[in-house]
PDB file of N, CA and C in Angstrom:
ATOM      1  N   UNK A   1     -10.429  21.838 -12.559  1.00  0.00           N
ATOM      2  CA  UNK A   1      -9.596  20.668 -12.378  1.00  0.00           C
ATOM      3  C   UNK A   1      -9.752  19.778 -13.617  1.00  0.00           C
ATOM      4  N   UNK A   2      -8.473  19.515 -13.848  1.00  0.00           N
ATOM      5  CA  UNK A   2      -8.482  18.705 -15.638  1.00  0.00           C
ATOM      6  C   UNK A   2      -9.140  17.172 -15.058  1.00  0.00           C
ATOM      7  N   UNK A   3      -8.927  16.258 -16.125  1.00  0.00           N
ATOM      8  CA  UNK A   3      -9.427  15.066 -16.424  1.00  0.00           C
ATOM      9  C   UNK A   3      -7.863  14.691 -15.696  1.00  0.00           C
ATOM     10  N   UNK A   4      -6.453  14.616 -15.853  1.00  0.00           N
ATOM     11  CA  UNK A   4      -5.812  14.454 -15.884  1.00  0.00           C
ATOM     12  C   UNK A   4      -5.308  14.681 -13.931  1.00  0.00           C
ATOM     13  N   UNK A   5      -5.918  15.472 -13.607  1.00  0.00           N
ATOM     14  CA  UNK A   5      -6.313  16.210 -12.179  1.00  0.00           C
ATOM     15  C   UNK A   5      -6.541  15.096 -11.395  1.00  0.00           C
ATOM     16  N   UNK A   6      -7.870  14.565 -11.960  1.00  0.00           N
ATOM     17  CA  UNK A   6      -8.589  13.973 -10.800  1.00  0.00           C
ATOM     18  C   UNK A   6      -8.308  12.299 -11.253  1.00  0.00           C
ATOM     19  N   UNK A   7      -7.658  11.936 -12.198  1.00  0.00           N
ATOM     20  CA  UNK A   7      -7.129  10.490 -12.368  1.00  0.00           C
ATOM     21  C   UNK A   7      -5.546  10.168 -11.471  1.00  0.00           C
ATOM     22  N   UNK A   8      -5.167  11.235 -11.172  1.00  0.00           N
ATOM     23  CA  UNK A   8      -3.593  11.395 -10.593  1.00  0.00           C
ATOM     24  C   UNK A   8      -4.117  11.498  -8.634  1.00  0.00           C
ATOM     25  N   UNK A   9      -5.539  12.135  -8.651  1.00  0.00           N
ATOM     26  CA  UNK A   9      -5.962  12.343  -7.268  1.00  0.00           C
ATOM     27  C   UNK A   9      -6.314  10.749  -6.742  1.00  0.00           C
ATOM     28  N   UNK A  10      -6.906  10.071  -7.897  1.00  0.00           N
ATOM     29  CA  UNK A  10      -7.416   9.678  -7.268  1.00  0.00           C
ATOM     30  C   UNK A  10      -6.836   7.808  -7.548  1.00  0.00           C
ATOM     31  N   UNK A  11      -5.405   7.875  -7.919  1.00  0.00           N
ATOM     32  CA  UNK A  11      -4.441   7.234  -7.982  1.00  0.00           C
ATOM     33  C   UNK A  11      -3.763   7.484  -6.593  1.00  0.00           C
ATOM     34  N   UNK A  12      -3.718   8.295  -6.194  1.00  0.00           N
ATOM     35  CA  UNK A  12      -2.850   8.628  -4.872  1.00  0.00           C
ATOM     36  C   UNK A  12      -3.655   8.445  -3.548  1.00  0.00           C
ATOM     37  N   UNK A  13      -5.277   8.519  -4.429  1.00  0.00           N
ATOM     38  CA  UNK A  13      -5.970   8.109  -3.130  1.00  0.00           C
ATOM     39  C   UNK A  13      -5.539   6.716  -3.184  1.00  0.00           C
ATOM     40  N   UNK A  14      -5.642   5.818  -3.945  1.00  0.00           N
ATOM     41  CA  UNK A  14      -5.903   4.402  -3.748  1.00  0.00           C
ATOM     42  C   UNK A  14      -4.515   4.116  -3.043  1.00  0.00           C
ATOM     43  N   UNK A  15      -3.386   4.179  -3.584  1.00  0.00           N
ATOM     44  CA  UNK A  15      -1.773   4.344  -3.034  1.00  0.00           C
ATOM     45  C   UNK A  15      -2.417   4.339  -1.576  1.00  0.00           C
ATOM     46  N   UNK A  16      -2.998   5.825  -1.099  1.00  0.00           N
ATOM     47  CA  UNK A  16      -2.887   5.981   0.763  1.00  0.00           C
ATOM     48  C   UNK A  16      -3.938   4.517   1.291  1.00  0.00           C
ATOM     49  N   UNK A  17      -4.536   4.441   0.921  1.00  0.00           N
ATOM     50  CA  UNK A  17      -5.828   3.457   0.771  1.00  0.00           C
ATOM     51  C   UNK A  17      -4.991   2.475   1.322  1.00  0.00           C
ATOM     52  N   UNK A  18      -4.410   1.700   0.721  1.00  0.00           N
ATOM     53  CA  UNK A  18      -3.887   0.410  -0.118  1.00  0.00           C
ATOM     54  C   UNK A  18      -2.710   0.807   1.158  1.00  0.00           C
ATOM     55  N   UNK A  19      -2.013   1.098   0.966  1.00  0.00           N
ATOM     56  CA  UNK A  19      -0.708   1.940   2.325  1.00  0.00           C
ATOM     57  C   UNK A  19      -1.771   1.452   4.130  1.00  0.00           C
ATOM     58  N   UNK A  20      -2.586   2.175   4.117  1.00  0.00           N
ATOM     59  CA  UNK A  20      -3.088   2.166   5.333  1.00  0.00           C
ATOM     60  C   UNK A  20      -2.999   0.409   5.606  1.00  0.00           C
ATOM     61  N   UNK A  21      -3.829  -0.032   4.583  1.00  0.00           N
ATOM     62  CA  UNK A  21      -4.571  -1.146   5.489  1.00  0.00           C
ATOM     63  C   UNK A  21      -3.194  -2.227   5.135  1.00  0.00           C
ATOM     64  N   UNK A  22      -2.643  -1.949   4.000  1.00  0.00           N
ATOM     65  CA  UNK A  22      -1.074  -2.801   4.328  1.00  0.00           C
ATOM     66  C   UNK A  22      -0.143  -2.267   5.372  1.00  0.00           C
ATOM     67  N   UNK A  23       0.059  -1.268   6.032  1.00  0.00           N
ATOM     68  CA  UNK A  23       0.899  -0.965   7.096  1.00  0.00           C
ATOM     69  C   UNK A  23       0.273  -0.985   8.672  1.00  0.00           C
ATOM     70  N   UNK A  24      -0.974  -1.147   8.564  1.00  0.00           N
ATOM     71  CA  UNK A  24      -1.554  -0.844   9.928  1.00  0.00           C
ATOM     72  C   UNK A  24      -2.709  -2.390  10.061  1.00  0.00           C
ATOM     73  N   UNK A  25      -2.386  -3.458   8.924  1.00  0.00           N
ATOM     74  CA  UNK A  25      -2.781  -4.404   9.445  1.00  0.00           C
ATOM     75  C   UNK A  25      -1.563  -5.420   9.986  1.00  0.00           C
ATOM     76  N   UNK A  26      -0.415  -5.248   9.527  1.00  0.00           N
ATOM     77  CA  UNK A  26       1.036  -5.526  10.210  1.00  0.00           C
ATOM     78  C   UNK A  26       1.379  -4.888  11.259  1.00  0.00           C
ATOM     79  N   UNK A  27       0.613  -3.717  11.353  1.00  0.00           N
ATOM     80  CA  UNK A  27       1.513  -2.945  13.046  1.00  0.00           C
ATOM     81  C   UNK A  27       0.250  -3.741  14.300  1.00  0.00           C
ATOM     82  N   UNK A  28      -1.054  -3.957  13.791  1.00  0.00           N
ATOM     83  CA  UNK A  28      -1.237  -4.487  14.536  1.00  0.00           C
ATOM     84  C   UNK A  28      -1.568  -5.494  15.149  1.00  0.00           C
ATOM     85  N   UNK A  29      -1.095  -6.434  13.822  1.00  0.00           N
ATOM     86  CA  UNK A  29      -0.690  -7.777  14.374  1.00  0.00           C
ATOM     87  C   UNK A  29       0.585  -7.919  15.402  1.00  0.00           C
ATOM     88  N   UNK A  30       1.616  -7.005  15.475  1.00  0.00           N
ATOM     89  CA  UNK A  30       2.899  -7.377  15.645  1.00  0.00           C
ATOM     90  C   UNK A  30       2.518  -6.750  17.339  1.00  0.00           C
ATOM     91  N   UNK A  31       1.733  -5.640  17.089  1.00  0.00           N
ATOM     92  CA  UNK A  31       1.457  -5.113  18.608  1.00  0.00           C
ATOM     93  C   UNK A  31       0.373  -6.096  19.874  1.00  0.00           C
ATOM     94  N   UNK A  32      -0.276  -6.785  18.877  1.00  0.00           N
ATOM     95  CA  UNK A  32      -1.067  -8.528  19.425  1.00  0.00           C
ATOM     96  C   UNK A  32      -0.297  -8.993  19.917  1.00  0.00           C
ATOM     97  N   UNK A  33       0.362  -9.876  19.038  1.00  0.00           N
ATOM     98  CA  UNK A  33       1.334 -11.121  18.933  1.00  0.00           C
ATOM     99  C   UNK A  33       3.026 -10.970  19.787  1.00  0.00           C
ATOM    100  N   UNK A  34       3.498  -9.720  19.739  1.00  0.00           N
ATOM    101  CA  UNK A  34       4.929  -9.351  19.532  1.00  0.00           C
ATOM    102  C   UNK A  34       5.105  -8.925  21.058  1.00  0.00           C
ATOM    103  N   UNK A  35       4.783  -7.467  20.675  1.00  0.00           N
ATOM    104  CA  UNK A  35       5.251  -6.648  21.918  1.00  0.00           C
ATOM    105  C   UNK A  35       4.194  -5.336  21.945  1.00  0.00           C
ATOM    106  N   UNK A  36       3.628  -4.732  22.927  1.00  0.00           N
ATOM    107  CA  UNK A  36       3.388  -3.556  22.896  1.00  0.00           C
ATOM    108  C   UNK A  36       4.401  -2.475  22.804  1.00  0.00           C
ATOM    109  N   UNK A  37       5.899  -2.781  22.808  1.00  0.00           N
ATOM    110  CA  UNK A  37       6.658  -1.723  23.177  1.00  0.00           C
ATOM    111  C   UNK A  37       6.989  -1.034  21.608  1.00  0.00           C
ATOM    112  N   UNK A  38       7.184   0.255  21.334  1.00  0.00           N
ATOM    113  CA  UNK A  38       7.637   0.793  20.485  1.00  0.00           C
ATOM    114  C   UNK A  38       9.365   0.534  19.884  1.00  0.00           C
ATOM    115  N   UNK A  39       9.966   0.083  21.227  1.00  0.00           N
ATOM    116  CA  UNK A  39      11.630   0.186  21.343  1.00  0.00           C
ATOM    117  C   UNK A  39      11.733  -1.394  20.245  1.00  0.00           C
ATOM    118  N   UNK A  40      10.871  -1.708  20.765  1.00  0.00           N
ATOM    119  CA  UNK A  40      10.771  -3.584  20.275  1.00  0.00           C
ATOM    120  C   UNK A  40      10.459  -3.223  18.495  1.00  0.00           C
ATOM    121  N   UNK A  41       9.404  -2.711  18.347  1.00  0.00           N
ATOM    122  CA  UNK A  41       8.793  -2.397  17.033  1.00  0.00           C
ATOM    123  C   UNK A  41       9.555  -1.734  16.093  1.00  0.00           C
ATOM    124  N   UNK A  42      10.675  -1.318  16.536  1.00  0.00           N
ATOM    125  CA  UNK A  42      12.163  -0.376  15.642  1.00  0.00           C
ATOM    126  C   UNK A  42      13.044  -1.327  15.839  1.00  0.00           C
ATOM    127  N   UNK A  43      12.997  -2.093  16.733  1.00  0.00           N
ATOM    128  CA  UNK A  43      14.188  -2.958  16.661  1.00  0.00           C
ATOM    129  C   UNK A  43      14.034  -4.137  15.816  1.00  0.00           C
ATOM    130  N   UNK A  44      12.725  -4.377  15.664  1.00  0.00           N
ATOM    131  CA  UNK A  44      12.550  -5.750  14.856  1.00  0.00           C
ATOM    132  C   UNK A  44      12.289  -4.982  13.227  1.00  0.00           C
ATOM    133  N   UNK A  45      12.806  -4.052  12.955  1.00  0.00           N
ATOM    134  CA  UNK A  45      12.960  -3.506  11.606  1.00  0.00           C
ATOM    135  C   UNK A  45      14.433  -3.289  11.307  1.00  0.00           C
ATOM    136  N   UNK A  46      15.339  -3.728  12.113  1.00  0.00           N
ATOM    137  CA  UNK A  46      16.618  -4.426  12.339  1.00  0.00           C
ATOM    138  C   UNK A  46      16.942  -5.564  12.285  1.00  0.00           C
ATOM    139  N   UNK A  47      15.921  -6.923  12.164  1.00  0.00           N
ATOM    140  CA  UNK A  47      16.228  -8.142  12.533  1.00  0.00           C
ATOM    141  C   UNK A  47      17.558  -8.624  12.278  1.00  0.00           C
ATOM    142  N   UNK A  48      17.699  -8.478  10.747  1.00  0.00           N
ATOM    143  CA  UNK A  48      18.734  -8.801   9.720  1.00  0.00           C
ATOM    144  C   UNK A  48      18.851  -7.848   8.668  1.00  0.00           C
ATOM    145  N   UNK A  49      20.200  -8.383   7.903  1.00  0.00           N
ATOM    146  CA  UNK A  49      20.031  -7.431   6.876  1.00  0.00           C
ATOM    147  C   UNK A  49      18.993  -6.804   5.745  1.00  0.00           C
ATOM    148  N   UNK A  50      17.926  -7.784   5.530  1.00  0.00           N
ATOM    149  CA  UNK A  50      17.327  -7.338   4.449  1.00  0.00           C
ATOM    150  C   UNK A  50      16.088  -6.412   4.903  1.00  0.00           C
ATOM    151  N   UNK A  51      16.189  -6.766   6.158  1.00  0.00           N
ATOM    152  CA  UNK A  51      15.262  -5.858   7.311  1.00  0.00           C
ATOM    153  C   UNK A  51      15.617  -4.318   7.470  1.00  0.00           C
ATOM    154  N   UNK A  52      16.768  -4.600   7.887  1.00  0.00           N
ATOM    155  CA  UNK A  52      17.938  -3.380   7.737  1.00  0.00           C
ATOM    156  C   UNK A  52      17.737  -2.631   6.708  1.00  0.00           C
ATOM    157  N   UNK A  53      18.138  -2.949   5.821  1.00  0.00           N
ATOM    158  CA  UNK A  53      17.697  -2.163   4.265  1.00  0.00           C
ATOM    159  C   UNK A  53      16.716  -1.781   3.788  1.00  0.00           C
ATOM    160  N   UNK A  54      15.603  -2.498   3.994  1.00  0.00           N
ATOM    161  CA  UNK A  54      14.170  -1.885   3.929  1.00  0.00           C
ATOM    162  C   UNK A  54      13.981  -0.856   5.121  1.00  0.00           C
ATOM    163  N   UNK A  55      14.633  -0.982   6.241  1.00  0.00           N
ATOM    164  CA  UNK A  55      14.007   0.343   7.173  1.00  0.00           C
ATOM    165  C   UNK A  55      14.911   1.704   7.294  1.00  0.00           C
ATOM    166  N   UNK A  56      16.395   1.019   6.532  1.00  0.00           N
ATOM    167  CA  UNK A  56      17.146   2.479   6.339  1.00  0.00           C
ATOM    168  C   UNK A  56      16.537   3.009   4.916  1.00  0.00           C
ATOM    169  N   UNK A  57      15.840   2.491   4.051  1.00  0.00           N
ATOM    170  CA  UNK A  57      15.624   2.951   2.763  1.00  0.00           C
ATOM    171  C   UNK A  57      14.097   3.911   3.148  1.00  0.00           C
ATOM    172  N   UNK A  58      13.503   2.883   4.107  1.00  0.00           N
ATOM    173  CA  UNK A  58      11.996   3.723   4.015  1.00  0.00           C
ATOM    174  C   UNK A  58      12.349   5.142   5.287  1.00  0.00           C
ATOM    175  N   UNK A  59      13.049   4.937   6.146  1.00  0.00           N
ATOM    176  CA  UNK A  59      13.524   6.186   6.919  1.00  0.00           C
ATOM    177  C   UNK A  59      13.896   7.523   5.847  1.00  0.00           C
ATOM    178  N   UNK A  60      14.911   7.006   5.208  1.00  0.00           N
ATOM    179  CA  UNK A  60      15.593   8.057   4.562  1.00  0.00           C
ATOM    180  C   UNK A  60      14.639   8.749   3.224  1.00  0.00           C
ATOM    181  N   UNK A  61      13.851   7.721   3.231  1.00  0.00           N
ATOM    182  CA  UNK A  61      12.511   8.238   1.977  1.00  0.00           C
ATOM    183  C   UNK A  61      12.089   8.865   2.837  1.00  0.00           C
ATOM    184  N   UNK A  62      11.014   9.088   3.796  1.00  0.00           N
ATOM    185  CA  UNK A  62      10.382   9.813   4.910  1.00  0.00           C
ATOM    186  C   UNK A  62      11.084  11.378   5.146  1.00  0.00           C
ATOM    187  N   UNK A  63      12.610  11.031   5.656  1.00  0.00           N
ATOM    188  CA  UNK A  63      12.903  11.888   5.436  1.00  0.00           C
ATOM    189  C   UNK A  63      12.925  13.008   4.336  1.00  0.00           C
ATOM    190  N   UNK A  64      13.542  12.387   3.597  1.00  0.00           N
ATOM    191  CA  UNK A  64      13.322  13.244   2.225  1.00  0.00           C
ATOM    192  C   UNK A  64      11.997  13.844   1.571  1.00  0.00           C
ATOM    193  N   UNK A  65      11.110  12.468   1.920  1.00  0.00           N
ATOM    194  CA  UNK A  65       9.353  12.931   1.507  1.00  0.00           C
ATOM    195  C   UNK A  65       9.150  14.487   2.550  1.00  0.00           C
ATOM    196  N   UNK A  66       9.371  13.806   3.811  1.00  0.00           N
ATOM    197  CA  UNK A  66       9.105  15.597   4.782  1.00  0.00           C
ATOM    198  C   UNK A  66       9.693  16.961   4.597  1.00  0.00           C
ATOM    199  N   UNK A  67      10.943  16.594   3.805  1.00  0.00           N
ATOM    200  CA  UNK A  67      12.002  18.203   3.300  1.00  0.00           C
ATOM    201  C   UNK A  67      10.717  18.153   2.248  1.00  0.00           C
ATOM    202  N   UNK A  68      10.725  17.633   1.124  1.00  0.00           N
ATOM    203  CA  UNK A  68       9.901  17.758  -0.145  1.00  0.00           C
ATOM    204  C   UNK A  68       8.567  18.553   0.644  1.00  0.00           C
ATOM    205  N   UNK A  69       7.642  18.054   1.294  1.00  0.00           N
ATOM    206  CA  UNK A  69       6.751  18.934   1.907  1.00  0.00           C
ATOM    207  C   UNK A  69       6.439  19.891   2.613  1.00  0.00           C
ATOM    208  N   UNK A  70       7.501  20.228   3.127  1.00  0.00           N
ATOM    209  CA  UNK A  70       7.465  21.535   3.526  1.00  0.00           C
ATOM    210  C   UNK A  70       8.372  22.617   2.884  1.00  0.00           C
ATOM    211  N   UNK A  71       9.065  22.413   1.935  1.00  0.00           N
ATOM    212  CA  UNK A  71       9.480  23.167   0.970  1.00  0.00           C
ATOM    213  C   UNK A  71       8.178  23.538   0.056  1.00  0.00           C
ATOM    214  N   UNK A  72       8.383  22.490  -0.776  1.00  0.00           N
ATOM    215  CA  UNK A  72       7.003  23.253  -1.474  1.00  0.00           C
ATOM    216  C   UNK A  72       6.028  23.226  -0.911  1.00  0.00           C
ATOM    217  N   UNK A  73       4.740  22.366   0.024  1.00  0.00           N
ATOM    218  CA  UNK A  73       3.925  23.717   0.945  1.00  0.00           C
ATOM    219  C   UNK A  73       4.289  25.169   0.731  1.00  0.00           C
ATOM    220  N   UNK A  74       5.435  25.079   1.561  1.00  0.00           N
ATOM    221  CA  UNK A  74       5.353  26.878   1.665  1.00  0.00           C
ATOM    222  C   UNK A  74       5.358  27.724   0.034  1.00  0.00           C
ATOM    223  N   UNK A  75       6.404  27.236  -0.722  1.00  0.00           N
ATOM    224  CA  UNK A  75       6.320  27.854  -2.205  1.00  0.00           C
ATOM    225  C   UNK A  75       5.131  27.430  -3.208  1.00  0.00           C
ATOM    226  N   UNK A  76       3.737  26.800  -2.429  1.00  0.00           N
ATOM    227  CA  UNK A  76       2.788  27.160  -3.449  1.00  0.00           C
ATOM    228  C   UNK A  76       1.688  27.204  -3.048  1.00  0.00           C
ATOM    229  N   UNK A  77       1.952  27.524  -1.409  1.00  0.00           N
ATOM    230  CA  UNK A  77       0.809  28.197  -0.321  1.00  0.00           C
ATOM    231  C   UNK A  77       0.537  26.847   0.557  1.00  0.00           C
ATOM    232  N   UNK A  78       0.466  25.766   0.490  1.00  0.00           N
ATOM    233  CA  UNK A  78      -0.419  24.580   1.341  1.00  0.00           C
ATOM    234  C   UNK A  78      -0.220  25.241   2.738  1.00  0.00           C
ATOM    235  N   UNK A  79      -0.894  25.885   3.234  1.00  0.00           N
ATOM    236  CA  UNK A  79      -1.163  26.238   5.173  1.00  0.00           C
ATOM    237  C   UNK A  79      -1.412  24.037   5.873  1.00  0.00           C
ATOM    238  N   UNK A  80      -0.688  24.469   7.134  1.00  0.00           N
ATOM    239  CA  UNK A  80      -0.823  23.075   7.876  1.00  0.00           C
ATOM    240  C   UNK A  80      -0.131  21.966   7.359  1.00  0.00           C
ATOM    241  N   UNK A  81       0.698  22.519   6.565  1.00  0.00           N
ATOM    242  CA  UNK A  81       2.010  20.891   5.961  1.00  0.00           C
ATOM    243  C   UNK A  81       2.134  19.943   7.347  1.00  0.00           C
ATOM    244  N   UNK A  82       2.474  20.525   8.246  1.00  0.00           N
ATOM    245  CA  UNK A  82       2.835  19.993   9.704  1.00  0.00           C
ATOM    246  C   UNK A  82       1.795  18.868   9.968  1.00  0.00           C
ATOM    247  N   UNK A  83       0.628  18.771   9.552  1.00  0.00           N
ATOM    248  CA  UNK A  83      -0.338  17.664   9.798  1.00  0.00           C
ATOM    249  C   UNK A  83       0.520  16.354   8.799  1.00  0.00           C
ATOM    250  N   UNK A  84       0.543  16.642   7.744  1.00  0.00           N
ATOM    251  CA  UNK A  84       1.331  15.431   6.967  1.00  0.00           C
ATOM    252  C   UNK A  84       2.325  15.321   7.320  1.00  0.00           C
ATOM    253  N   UNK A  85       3.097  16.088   8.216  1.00  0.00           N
ATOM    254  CA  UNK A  85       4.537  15.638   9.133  1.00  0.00           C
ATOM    255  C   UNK A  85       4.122  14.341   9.998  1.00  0.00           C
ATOM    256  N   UNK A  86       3.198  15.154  10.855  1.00  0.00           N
ATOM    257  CA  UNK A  86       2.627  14.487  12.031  1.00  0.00           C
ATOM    258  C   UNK A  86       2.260  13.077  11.433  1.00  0.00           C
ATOM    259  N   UNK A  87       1.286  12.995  10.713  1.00  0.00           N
ATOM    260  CA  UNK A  87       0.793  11.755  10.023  1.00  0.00           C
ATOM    261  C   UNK A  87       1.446  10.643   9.824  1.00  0.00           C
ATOM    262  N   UNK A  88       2.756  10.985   8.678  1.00  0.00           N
ATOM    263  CA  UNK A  88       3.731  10.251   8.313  1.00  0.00           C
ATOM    264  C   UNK A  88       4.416  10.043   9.628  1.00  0.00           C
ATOM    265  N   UNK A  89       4.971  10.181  10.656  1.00  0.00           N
ATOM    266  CA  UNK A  89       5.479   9.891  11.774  1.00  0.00           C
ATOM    267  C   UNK A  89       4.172   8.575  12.483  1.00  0.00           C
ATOM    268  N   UNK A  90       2.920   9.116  12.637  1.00  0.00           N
ATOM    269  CA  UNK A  90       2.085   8.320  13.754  1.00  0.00           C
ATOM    270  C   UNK A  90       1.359   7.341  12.901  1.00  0.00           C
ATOM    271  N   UNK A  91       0.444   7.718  12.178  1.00  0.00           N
ATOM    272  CA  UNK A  91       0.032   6.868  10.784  1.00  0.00           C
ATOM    273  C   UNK A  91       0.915   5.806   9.500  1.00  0.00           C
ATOM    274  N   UNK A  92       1.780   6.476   8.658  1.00  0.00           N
ATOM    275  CA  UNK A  92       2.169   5.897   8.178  1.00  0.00           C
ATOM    276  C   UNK A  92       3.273   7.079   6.837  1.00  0.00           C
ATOM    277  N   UNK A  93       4.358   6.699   6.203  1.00  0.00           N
ATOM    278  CA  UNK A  93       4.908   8.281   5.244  1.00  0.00           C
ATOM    279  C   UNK A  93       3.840   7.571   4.293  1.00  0.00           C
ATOM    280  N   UNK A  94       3.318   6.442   4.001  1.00  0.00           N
ATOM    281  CA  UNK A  94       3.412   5.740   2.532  1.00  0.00           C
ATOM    282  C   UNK A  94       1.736   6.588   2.372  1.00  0.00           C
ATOM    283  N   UNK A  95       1.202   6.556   3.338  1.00  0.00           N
ATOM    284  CA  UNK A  95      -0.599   7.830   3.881  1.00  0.00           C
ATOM    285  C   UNK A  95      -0.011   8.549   3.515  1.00  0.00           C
ATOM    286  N   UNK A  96       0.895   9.488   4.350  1.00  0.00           N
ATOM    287  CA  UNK A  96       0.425  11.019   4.269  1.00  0.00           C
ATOM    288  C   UNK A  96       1.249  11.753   3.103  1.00  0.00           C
ATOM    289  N   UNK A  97       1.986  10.906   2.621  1.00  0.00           N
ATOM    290  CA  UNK A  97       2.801  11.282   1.276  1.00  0.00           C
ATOM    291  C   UNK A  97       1.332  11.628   0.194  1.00  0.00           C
ATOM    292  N   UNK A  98       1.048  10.322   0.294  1.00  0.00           N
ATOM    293  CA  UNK A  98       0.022  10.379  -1.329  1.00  0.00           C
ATOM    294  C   UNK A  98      -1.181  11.517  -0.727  1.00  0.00           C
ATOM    295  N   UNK A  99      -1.747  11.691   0.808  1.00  0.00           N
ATOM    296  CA  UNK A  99      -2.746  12.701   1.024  1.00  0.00           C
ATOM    297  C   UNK A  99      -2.575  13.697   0.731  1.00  0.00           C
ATOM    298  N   UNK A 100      -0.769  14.242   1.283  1.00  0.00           N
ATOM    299  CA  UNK A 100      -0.555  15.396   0.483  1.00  0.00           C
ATOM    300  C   UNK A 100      -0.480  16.016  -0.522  1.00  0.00           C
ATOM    301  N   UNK A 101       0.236  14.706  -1.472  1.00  0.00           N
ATOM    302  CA  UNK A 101      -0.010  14.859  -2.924  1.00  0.00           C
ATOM    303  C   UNK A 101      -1.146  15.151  -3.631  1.00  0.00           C
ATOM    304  N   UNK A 102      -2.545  14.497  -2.915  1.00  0.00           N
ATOM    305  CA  UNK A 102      -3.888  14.982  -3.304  1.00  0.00           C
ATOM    306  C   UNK A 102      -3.691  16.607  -3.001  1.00  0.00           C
ATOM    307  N   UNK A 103      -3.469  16.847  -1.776  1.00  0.00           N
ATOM    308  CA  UNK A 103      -3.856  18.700  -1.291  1.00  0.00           C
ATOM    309  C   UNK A 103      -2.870  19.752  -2.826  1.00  0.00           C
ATOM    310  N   UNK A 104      -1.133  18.598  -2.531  1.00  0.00           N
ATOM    311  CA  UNK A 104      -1.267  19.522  -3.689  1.00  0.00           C
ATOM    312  C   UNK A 104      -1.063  19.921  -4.996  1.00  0.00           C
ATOM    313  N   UNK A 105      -1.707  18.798  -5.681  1.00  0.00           N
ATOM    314  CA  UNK A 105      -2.627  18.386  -6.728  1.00  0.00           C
ATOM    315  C   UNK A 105      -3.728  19.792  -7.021  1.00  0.00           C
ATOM    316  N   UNK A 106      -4.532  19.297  -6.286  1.00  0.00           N
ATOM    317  CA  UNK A 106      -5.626  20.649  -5.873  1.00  0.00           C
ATOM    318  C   UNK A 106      -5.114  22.031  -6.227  1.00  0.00           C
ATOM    319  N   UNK A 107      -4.302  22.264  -5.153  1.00  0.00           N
ATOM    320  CA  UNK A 107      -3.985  23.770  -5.486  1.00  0.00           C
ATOM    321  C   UNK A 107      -2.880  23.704  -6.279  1.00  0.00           C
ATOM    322  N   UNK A 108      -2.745  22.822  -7.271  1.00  0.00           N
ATOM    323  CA  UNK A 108      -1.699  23.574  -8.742  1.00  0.00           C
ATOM    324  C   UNK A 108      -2.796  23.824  -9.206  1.00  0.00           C
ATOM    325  N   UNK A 109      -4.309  22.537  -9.302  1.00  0.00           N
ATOM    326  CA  UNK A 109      -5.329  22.946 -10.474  1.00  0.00           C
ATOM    327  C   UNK A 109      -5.357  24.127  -9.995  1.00  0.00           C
ATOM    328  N   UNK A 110      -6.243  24.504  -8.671  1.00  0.00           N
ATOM    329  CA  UNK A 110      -6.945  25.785  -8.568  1.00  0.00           C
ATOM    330  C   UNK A 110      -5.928  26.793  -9.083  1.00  0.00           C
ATOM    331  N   UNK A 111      -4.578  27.292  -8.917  1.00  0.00           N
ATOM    332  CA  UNK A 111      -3.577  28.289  -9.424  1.00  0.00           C
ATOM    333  C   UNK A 111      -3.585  28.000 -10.770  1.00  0.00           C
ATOM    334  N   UNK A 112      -4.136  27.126 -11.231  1.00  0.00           N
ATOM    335  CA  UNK A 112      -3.791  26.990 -12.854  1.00  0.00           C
ATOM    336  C   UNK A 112      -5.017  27.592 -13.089  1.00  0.00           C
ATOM    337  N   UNK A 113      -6.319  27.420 -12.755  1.00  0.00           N
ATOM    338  CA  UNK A 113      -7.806  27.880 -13.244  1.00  0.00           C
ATOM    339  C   UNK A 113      -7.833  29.658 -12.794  1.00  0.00           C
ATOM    340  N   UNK A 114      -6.842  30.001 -11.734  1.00  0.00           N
ATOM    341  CA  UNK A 114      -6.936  31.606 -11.730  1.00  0.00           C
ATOM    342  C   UNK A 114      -5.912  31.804 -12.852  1.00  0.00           C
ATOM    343  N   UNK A 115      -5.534  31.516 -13.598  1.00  0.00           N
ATOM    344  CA  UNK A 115      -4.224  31.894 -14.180  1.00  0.00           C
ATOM    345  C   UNK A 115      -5.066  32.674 -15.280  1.00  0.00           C
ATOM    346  N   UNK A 116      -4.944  33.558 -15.642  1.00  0.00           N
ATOM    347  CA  UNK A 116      -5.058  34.301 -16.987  1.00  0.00           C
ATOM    348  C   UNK A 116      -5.137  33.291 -18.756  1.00  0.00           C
ATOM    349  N   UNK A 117      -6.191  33.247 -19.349  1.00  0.00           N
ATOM    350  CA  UNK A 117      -5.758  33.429 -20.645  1.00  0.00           C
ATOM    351  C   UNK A 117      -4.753  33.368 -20.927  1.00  0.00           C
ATOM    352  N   UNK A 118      -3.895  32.855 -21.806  1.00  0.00           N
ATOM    353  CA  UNK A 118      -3.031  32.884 -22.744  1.00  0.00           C
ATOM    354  C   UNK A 118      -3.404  33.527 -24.057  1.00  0.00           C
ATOM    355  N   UNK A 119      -3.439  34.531 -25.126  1.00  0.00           N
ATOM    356  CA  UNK A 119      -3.402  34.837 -26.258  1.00  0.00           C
ATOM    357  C   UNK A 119      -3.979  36.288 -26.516  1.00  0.00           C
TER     358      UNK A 119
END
């Protein structure tokens, strides 16, 4: 694993880091203060428009982040993508995006360190 490896790993750690405790110290204030209900907790990511736009933008990222992961998972081996499905749904995408990105980080190095010589 390069120098270059583990500064990009561990950039993506801080990202999930930094993600967690900004998304899950707002979910559970709002689940205190607000509502326990889930129906309530999607709807108030509707309030207004600028609400609106931030939750159709971060949906449709999610989405797209989950095609991106299980496409390549499968084309460069990652077994269990489905946990960073799961994650990003119950946890948070802004977590399990960058966790995955660590896993696969990892296995480009490791496929790069079996790779043959060049010359």
């Amino acid at each position: 694993m390069t120098r270059n490896d583990k500064i990009l790993c561990a950039v993506y750690a801080v990202v999930a880091v930094v993600a967690l405790i900004a998304t899950w110290w707002n979910n559970i204030a709002f689940f205190r203060s607000e509502s326990t209900s889930l129906i309530d907790f999607f709807r108030s990511g509707y309030a207004n428009y600028g609400s609106s736009s931030l939750t159709n933008d971060l949906m449709l990222f999610a989405l797209a982040a989950i095609v991106f992961m299980v496409v390549e998972a499968r084309r460069i081996g990652i077994p269990k993508v489905w946990i960073y499905v799961v994650l990003s749904g119950v946890i948070a995408v802004s977590v399990a995006f960058p966790l995955y990105l660590i896993r696969r980080q990892l296995v480009l190095a490791e496929q790069r360190a079996m790779e043959p010589a060049a010359g």
